[in-house]
Every structure is written in C-alpha cells, then in structure tokens.
C-alpha atoms as a PDB file:
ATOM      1  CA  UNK A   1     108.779  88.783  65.450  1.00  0.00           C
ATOM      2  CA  UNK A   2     111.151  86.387  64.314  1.00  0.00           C
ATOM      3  CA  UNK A   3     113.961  85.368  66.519  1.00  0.00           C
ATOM      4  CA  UNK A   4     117.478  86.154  65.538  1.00  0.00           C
ATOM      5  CA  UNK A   5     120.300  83.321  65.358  1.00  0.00           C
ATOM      6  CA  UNK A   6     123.755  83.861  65.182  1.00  0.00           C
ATOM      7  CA  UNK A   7     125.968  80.806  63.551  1.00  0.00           C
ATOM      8  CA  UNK A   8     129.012  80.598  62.296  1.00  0.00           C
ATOM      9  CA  UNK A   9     130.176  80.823  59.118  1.00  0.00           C
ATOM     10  CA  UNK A  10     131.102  77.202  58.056  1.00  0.00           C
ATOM     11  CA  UNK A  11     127.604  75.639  59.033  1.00  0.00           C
ATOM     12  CA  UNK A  12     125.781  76.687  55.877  1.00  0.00           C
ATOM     13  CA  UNK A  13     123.477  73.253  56.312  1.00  0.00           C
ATOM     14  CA  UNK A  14     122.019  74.808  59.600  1.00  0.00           C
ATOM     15  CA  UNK A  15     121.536  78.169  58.276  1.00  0.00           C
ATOM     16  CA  UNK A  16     119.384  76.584  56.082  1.00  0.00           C
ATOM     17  CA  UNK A  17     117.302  74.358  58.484  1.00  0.00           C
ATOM     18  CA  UNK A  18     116.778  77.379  60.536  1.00  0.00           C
ATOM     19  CA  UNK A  19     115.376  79.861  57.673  1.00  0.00           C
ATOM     20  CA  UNK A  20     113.366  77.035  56.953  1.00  0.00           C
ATOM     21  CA  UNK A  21     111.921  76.900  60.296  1.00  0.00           C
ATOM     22  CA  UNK A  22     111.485  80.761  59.883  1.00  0.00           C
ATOM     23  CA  UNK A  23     114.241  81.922  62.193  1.00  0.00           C
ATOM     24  CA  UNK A  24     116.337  85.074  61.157  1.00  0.00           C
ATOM     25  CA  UNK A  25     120.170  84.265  60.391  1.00  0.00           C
ATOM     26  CA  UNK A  26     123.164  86.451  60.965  1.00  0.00           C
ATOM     27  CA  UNK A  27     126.364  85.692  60.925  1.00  0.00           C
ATOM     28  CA  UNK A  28     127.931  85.741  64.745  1.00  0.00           C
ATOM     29  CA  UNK A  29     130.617  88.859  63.777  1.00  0.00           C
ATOM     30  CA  UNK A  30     127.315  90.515  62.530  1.00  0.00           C
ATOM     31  CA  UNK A  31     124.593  89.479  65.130  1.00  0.00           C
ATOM     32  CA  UNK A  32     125.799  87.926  68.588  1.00  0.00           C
ATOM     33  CA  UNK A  33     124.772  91.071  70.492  1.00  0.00           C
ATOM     34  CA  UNK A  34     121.268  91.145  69.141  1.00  0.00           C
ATOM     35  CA  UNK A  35     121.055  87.097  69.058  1.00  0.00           C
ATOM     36  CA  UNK A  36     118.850  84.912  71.050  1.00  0.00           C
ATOM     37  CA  UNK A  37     120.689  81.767  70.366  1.00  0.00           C
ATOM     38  CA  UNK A  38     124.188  81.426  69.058  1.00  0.00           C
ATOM     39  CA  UNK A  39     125.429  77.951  67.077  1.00  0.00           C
ATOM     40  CA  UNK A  40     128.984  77.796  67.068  1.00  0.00           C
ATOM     41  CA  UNK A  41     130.804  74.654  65.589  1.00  0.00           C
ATOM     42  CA  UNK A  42     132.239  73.497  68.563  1.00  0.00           C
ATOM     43  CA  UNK A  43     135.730  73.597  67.095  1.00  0.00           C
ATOM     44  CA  UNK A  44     137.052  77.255  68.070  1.00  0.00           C
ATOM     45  CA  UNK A  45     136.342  78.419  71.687  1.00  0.00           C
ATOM     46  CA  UNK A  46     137.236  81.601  70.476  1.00  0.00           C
ATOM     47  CA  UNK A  47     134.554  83.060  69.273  1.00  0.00           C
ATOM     48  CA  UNK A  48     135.449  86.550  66.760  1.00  0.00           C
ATOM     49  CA  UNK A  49     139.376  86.276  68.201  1.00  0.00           C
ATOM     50  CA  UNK A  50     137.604  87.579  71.307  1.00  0.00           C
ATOM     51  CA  UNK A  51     138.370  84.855  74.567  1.00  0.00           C
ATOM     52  CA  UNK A  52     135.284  86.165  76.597  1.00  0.00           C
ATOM     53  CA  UNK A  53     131.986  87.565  74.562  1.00  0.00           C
ATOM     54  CA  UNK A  54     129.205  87.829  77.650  1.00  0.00           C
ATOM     55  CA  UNK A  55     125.827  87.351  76.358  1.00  0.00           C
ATOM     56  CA  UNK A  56     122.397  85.751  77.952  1.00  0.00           C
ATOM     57  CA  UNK A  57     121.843  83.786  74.418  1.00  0.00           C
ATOM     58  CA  UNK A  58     122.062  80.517  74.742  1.00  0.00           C
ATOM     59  CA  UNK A  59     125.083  79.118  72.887  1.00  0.00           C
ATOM     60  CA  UNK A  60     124.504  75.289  71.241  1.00  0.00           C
ATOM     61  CA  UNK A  61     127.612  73.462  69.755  1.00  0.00           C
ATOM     62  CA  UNK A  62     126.503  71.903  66.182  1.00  0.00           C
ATOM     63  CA  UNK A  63     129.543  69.949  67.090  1.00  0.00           C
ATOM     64  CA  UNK A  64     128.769  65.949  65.540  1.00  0.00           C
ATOM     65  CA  UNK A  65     124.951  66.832  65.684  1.00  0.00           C
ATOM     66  CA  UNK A  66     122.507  67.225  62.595  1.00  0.00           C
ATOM     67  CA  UNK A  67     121.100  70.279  61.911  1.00  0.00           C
ATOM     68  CA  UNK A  68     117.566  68.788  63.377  1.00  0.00           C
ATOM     69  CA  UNK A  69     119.137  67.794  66.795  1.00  0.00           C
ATOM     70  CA  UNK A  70     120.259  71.422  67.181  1.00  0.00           C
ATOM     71  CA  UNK A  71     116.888  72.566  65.897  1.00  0.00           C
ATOM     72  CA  UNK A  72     114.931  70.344  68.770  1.00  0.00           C
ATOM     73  CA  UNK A  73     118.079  71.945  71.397  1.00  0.00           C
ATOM     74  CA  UNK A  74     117.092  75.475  69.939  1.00  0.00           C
ATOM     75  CA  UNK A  75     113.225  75.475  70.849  1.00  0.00           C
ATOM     76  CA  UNK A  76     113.262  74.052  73.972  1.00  0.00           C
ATOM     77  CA  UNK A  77     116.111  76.817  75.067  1.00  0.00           C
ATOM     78  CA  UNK A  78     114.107  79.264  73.545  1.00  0.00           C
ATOM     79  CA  UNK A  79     110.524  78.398  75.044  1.00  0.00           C
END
C-alpha cells in the first residue's frame, strides 16, 4: 500500500521526487486527513486558512532543502 503525502501546491519539484520514489501525492486541501506525512513550504504557518489542523502525520518544511533532503527526512519519520 502506498503511503499518502500531502504537499503543497507550489512544490511541484517534490511532488515529483516523491512519485518517483512511489509515494501517492495529494494536494494538502485534498489529503491532510488521510496523509502520513505532510510537506509544507515553510513559508505560511497557516496551513488551508485554518491556524490549528491536528493530525499525527509528521509535517517536514521543504523550506531551503532539496527535494532529496526531504526525501531522506520522509523515510526515517516514516519507518
């Protein structure tokens, strides 16, 4: 079962590192509740005009990091 990550929508360069590492993509407005990792920028601590989402994903900030750092972050949060 692939795992599902939720990014946001300006980091189309992870998106594609991570469905090339055979992860499932959504969109955080579409997937955060289902997610078992959420990428956010870093830029906007507001995620979806929402101040507090709860969820037990992890949440990485791509923020200055290449989509292979976050990748590396990703499976050792998710192991």
């Amino acid at each position: 079962m692939k795992k599902v990550i939720a990014i946001e929508d300006n980091l189309s360069p992870f998106e594609r590192a991570l469905r090339k590492e055979g992860y499932e993509v959504k969109t955080i407005k579409e997937g955060w509740r289902e997610a078992d990792a959420i990428i956010v920028s870093g830029q906007d601590d507001n995620l979806l005009g929402i101040q507090e989402i709860q969820t037990r994903a992890p949440v990485i900030s791509a923020e200055g990091r290449t989509p292979e750092e976050v990748l590396v972050d990703l499976k050792k949060r998710l192991s």
